[in-house]
N, C-alpha and C. Protein backbone atom coordinates (compact mmCIF):
# COMPACT_ATOMS: atom_id res chain seq x y z
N UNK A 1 94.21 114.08 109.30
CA UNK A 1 94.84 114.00 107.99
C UNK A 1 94.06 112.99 107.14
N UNK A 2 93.82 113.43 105.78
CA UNK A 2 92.85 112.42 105.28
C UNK A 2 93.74 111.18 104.31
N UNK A 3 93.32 109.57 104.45
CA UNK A 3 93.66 108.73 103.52
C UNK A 3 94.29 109.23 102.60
N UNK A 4 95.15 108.36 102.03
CA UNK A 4 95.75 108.64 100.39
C UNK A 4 94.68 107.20 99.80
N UNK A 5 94.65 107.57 99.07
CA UNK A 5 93.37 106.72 97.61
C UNK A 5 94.16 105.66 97.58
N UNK A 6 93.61 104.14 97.34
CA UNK A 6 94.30 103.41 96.48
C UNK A 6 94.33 103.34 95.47
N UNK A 7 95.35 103.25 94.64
CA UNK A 7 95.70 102.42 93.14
C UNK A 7 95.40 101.13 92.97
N UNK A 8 94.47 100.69 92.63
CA UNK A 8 93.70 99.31 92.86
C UNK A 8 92.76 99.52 91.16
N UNK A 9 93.03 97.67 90.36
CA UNK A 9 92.14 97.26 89.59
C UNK A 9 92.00 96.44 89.43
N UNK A 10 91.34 95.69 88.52
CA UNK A 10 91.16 93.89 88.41
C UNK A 10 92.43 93.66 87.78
N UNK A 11 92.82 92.66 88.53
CA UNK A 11 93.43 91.79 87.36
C UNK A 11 94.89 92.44 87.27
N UNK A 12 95.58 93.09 88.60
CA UNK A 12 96.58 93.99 88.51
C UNK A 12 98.09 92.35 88.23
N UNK A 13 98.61 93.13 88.21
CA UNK A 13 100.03 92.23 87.88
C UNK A 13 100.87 91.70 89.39
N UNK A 14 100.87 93.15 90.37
CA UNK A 14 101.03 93.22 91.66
C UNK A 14 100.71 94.26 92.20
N UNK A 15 99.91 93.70 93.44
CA UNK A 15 98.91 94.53 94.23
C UNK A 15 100.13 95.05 95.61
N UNK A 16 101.10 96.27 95.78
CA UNK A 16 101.74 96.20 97.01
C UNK A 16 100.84 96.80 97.85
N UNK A 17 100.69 96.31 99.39
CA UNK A 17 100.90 96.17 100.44
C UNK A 17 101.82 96.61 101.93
N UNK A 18 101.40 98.44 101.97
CA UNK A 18 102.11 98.61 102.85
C UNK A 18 101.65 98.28 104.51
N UNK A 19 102.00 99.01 105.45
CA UNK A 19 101.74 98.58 106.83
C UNK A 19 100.46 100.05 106.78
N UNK A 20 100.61 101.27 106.79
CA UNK A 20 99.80 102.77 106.39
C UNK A 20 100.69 103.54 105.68
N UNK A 21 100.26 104.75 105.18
CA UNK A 21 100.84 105.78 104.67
C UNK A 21 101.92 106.43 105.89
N UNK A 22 102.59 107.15 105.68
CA UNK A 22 103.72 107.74 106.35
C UNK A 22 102.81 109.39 106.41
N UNK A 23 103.40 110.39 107.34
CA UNK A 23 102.79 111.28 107.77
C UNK A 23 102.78 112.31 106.20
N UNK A 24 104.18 112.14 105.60
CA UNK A 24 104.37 112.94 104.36
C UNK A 24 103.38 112.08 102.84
N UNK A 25 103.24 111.09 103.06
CA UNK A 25 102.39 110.20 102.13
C UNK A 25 100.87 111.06 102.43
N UNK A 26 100.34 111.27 103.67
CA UNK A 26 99.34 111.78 103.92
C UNK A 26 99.18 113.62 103.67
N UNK A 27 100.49 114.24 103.42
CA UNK A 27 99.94 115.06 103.12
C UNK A 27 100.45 115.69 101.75
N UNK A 28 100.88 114.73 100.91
CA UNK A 28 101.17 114.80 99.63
C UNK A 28 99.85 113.75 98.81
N UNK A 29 99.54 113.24 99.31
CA UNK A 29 98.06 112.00 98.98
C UNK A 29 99.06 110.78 98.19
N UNK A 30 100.32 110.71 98.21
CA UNK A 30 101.12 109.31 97.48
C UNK A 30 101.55 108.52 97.94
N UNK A 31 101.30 107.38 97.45
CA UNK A 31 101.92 106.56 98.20
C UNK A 31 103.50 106.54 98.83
N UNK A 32 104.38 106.07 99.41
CA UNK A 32 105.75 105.72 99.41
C UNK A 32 106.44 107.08 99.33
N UNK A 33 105.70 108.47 99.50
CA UNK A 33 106.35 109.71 99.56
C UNK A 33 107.25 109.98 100.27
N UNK A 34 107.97 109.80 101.35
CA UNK A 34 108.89 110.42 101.77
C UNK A 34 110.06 109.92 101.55
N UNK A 35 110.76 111.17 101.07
CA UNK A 35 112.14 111.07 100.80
C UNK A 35 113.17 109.88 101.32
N UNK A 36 113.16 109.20 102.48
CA UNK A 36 114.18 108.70 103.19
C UNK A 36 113.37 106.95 102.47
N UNK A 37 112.46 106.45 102.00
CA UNK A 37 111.74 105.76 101.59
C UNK A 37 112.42 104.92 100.54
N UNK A 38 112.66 103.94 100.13
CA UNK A 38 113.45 103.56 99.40
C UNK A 38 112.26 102.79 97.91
N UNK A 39 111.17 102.35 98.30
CA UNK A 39 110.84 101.54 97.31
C UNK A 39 110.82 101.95 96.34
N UNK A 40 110.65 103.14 95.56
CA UNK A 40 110.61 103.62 93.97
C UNK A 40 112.57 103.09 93.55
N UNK A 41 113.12 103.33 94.34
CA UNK A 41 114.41 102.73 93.82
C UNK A 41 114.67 101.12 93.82
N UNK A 42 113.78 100.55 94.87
CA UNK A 42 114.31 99.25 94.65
C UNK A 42 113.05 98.55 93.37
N UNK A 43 111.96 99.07 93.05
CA UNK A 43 111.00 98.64 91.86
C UNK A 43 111.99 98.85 90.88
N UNK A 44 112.62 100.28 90.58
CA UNK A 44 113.34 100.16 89.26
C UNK A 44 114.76 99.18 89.60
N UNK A 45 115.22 98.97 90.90
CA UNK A 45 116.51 98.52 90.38
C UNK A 45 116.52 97.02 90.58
N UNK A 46 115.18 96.39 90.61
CA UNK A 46 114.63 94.81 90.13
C UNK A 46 114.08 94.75 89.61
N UNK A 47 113.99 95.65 88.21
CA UNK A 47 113.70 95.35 87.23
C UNK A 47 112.18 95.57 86.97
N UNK A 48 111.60 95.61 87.81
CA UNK A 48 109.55 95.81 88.25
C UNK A 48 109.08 97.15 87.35
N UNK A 49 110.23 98.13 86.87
CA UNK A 49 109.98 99.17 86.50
C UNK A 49 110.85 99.59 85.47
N UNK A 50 110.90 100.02 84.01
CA UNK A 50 111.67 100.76 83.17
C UNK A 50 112.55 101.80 83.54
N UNK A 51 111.75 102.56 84.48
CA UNK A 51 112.59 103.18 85.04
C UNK A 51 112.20 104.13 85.99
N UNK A 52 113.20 105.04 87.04
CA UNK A 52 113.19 105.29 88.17
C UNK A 52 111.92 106.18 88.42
N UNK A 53 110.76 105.69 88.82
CA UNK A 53 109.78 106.59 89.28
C UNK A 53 109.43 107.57 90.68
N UNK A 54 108.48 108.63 90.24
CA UNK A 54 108.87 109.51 91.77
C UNK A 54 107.08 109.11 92.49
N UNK A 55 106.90 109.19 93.52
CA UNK A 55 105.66 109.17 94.51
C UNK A 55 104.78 109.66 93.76
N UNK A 56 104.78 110.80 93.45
CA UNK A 56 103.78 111.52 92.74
C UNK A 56 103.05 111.10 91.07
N UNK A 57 104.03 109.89 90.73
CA UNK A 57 103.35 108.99 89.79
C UNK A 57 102.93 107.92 90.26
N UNK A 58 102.27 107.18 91.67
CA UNK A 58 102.13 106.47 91.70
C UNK A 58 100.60 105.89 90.99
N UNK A 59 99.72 107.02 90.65
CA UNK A 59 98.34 106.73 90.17
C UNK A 59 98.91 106.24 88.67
N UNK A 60 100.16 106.35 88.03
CA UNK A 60 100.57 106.05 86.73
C UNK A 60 101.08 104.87 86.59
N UNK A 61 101.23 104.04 87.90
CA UNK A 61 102.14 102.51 87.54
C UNK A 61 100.73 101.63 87.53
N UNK A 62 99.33 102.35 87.87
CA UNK A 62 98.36 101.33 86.96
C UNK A 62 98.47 100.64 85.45
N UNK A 63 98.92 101.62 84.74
CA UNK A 63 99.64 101.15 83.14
C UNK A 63 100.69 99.85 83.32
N UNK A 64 101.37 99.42 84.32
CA UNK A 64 102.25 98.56 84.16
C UNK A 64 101.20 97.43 85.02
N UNK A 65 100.64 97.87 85.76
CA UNK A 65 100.14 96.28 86.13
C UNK A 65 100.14 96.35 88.03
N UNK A 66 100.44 97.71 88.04
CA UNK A 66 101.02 97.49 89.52
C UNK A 66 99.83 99.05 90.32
N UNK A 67 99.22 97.80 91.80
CA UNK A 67 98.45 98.88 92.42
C UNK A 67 99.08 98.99 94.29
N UNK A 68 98.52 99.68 94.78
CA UNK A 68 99.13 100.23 95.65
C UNK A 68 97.75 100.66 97.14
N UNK A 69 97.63 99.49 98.00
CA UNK A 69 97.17 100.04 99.02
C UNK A 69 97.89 99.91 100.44
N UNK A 70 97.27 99.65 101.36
CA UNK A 70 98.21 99.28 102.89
C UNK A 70 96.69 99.06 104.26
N UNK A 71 97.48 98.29 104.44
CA UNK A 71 96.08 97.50 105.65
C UNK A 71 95.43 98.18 106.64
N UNK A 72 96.41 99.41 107.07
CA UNK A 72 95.30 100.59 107.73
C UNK A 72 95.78 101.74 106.45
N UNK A 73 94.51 102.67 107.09
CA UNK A 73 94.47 103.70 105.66
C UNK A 73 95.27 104.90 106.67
N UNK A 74 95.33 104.88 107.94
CA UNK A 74 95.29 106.23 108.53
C UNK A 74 97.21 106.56 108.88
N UNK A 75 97.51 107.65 108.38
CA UNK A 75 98.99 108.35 108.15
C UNK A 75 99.41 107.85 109.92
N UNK A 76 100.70 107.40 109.83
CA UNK A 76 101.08 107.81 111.41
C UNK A 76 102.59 108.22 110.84
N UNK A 77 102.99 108.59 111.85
CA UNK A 77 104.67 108.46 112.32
C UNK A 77 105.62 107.17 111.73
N UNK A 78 104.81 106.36 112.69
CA UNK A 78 105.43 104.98 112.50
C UNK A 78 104.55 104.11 112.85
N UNK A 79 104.65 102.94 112.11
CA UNK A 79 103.50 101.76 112.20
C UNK A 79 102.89 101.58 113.26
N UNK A 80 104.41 101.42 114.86
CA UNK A 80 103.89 101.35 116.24
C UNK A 80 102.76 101.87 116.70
N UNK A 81 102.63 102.68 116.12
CA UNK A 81 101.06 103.81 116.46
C UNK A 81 99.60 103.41 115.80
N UNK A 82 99.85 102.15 115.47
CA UNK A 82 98.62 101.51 114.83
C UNK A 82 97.85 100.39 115.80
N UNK A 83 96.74 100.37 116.37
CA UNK A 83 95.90 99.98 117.51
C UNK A 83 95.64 98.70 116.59
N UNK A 84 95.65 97.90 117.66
CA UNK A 84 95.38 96.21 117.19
C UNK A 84 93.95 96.15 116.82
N UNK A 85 92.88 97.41 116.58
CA UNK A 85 91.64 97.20 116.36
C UNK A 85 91.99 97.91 114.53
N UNK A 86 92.56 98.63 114.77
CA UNK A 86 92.83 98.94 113.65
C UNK A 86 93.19 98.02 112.17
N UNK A 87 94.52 97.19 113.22
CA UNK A 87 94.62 96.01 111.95
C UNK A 87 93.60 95.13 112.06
N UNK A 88 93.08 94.96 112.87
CA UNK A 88 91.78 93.76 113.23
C UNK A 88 90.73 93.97 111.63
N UNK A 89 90.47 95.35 111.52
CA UNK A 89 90.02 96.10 111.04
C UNK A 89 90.15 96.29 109.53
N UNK A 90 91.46 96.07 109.30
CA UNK A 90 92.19 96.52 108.13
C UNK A 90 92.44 95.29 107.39
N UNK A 91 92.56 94.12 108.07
CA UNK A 91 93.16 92.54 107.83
C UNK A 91 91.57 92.03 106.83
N UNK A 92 90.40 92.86 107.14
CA UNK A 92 89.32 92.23 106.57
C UNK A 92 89.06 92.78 105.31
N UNK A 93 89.03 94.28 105.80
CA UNK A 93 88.93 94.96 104.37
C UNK A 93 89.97 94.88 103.32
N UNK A 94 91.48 94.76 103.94
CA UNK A 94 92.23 94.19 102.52
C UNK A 94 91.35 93.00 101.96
N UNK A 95 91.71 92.06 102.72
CA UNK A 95 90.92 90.09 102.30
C UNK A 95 90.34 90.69 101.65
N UNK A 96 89.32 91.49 101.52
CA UNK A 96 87.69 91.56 100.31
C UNK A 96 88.13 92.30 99.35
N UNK A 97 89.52 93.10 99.56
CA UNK A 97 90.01 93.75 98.01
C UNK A 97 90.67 92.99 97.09
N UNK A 98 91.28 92.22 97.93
CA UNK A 98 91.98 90.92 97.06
C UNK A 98 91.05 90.28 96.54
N UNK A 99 90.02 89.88 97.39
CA UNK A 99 89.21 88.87 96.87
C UNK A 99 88.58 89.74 95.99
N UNK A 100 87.93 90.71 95.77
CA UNK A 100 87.28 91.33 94.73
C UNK A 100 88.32 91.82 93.10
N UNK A 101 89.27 92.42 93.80
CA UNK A 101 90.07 92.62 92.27
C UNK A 101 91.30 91.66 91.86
N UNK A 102 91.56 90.52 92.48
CA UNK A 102 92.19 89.67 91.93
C UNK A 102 93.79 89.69 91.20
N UNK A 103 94.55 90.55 92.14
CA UNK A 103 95.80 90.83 91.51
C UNK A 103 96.83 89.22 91.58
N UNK A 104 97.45 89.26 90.61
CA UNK A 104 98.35 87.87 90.34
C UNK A 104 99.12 87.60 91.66
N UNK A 105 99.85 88.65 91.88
CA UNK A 105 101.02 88.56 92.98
C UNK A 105 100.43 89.69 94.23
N UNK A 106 100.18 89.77 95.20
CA UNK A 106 100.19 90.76 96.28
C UNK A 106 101.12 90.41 97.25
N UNK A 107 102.07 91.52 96.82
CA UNK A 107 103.59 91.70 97.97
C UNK A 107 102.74 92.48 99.06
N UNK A 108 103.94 91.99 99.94
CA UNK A 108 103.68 92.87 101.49
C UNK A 108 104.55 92.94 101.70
N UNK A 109 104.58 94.38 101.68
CA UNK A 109 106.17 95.38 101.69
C UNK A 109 106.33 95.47 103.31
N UNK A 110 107.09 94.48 103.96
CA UNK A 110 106.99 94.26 105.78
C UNK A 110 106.50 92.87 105.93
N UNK A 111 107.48 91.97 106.60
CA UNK A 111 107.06 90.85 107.17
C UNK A 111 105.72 91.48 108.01
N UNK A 112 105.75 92.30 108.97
CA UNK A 112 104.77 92.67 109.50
C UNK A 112 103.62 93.06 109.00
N UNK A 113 103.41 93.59 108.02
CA UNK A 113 101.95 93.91 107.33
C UNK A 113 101.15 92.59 106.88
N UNK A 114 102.61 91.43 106.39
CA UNK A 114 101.70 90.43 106.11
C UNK A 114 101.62 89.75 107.17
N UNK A 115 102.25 89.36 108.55
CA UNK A 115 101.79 88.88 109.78
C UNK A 115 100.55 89.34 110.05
N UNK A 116 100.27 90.49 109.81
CA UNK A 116 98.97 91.47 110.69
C UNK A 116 97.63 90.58 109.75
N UNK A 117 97.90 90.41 108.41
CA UNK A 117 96.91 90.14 107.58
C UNK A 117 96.68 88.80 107.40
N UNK A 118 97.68 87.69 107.59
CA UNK A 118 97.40 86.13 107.64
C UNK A 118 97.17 85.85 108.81
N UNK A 119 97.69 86.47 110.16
CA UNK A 119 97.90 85.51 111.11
C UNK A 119 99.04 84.58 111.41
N UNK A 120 100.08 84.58 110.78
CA UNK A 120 101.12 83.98 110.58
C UNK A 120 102.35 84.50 111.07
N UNK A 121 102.84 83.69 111.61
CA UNK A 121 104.18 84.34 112.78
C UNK A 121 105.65 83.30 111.52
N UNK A 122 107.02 83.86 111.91
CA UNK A 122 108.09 83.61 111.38
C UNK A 122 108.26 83.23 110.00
N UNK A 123 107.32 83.98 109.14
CA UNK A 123 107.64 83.55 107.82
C UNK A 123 108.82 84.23 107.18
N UNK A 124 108.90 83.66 105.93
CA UNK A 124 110.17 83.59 104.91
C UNK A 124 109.83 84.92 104.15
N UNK A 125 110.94 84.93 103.48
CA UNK A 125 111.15 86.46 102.39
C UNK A 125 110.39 85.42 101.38
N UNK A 126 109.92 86.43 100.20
CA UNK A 126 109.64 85.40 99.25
C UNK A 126 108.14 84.81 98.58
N UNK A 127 108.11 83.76 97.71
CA UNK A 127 106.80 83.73 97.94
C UNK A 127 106.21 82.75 98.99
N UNK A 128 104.67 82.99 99.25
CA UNK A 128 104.15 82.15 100.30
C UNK A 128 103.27 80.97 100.00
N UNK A 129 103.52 79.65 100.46
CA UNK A 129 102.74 78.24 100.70
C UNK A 129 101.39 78.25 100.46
N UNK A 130 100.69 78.73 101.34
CA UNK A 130 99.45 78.81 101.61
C UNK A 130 98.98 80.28 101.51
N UNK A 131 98.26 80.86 100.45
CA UNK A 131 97.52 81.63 100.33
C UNK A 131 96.25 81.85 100.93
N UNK A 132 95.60 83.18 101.57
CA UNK A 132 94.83 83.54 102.39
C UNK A 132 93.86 83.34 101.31
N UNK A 133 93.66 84.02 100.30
CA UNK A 133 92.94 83.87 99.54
C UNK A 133 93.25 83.06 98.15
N UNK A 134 92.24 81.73 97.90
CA UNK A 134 93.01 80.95 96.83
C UNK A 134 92.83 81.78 95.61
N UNK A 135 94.55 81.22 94.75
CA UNK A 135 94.12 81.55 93.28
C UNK A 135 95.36 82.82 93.58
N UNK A 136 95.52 83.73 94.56
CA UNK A 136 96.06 84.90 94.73
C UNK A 136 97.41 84.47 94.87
N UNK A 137 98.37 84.59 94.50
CA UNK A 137 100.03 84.40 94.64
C UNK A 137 100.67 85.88 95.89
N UNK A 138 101.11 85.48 97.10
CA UNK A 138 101.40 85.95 98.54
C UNK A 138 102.77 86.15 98.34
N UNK A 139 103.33 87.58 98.42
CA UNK A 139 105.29 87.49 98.46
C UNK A 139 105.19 87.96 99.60
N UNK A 140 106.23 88.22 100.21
CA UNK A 140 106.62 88.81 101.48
C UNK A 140 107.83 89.61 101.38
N UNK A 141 107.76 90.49 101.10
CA UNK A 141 109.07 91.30 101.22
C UNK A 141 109.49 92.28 102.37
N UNK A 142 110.90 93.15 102.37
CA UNK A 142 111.08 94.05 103.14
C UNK A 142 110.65 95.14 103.53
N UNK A 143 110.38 96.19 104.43
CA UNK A 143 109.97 97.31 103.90
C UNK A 143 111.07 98.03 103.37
N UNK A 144 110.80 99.02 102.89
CA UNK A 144 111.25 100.16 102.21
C UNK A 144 111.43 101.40 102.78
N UNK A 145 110.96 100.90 104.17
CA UNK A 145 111.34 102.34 105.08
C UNK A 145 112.76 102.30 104.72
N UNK A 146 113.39 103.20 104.95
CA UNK A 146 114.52 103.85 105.44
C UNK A 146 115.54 103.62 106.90
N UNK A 147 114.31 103.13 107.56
CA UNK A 147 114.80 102.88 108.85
C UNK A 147 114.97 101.02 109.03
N UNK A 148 114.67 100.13 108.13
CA UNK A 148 115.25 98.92 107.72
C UNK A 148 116.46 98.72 107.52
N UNK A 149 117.28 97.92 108.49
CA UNK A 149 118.87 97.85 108.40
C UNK A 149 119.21 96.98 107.40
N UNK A 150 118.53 96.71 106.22
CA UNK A 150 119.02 95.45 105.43
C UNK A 150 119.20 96.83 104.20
N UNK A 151 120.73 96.24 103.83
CA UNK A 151 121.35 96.69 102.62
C UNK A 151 120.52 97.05 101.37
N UNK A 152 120.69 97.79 100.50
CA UNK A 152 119.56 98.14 99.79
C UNK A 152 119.83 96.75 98.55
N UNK A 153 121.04 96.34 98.28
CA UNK A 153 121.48 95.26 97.05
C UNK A 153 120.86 93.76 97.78
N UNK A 154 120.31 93.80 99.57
CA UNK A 154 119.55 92.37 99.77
C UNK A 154 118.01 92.85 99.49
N UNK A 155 117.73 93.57 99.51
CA UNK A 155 116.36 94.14 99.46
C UNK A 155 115.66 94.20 98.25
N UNK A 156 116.77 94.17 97.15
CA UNK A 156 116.67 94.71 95.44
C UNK A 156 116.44 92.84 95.45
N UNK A 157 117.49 92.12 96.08
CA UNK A 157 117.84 90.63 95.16
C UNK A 157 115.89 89.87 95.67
N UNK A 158 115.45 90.26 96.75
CA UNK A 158 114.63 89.15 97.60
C UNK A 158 113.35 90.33 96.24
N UNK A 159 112.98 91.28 95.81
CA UNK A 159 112.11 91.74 95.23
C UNK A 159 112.20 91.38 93.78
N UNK A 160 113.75 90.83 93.13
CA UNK A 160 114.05 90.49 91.86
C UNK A 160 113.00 88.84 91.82
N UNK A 161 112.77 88.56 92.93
CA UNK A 161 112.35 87.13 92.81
C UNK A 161 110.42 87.67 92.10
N UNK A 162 110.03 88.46 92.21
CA UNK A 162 108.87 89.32 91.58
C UNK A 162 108.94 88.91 89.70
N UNK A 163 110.34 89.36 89.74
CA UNK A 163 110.38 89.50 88.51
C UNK A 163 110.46 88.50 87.26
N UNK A 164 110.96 87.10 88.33
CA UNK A 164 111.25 86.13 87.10
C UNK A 164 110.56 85.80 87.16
N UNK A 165 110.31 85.02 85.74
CA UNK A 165 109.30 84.71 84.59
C UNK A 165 108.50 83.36 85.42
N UNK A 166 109.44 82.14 85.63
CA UNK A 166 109.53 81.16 86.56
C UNK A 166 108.55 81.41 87.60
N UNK A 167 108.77 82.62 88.35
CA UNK A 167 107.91 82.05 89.71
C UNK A 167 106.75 83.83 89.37
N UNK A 168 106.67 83.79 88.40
CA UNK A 168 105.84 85.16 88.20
C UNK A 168 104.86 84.10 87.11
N UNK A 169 104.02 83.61 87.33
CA UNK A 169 103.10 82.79 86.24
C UNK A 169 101.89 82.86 87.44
């Protein structure tokens, strides 16, 4: 199954950060495609978005400021199916996208995607201390799978922190 493209430019507003594409992401080429997927609802309902967008616009939220890759490129099932050479792999080539296009904020939609990519065990929701790359502002959020037992109104409040003005500079 081939990659879905990133949505990636200089100077983005926020760069998200998934773990890979989902098997239906891979064969629709969008990001966050499958139905049971929650993030297009929790962007619009913290405010990140005017309003409720579908997968198939994700090459269109470049206009707002917002790009879209994930630390391995290759579709699975479920993350579990991702080989520790893989993120080994994936942890470098993100680092040099950040470091090359310079987005303000890069969320990582999964404590785990951003564990895989700092090296960093038990971190906080939120934003992060120490940036991998300086200058780059680090959030950490939930995923958006479907299969995440956290309420969709804690998931909306910890991504609203994106939005204020205060810690969005």
């Amino acid at each position: 199954m081939p990659n879905i493209p990133d949505h990636i430019a200089p100077g983005l507003r926020i760069l998200f950060v998934g773990y890979n594409p989902s098997i239906r992401s891979g064969e629709t080429g969008h990001h966050y495609a499958n139905p049971r997927n929650r993030f297009w609802t929790i962007l619009h309902r913290a405010g990140l978005t005017p309003r409720l967008y579908k997968a198939d616009e994700d090459g269109s939220l470049l206009e707002l400021g917002y790009g879209f890759t994930n630390i391995v490129a290759r579709p699975t099932r479920t993350a579990a199916e991702i080989t520790a050479k893989e993120y080994a792999e994936g942890r470098e080539a993100l680092r040099r996208k950040i470091e090359k296009y310079r987005p303000r904020i890069v969320c990582f939609v999964g404590k785990g995607v951003y564990e895989a990519y700092s090296g960093r065990r038990d971190v906080a929701w939120g934003f992060q201390a120490e940036p991998v790359v300086p200058g780059v502002r680090e959030f950490v959020a939930p995923s958006s799978s479907g299969l995440v037992r956290m309420k969709l109104d804690e998931i909306v409040h910890i991504y609203l922190q994106m939005n204020d003005p205060e810690q969005n500079s």
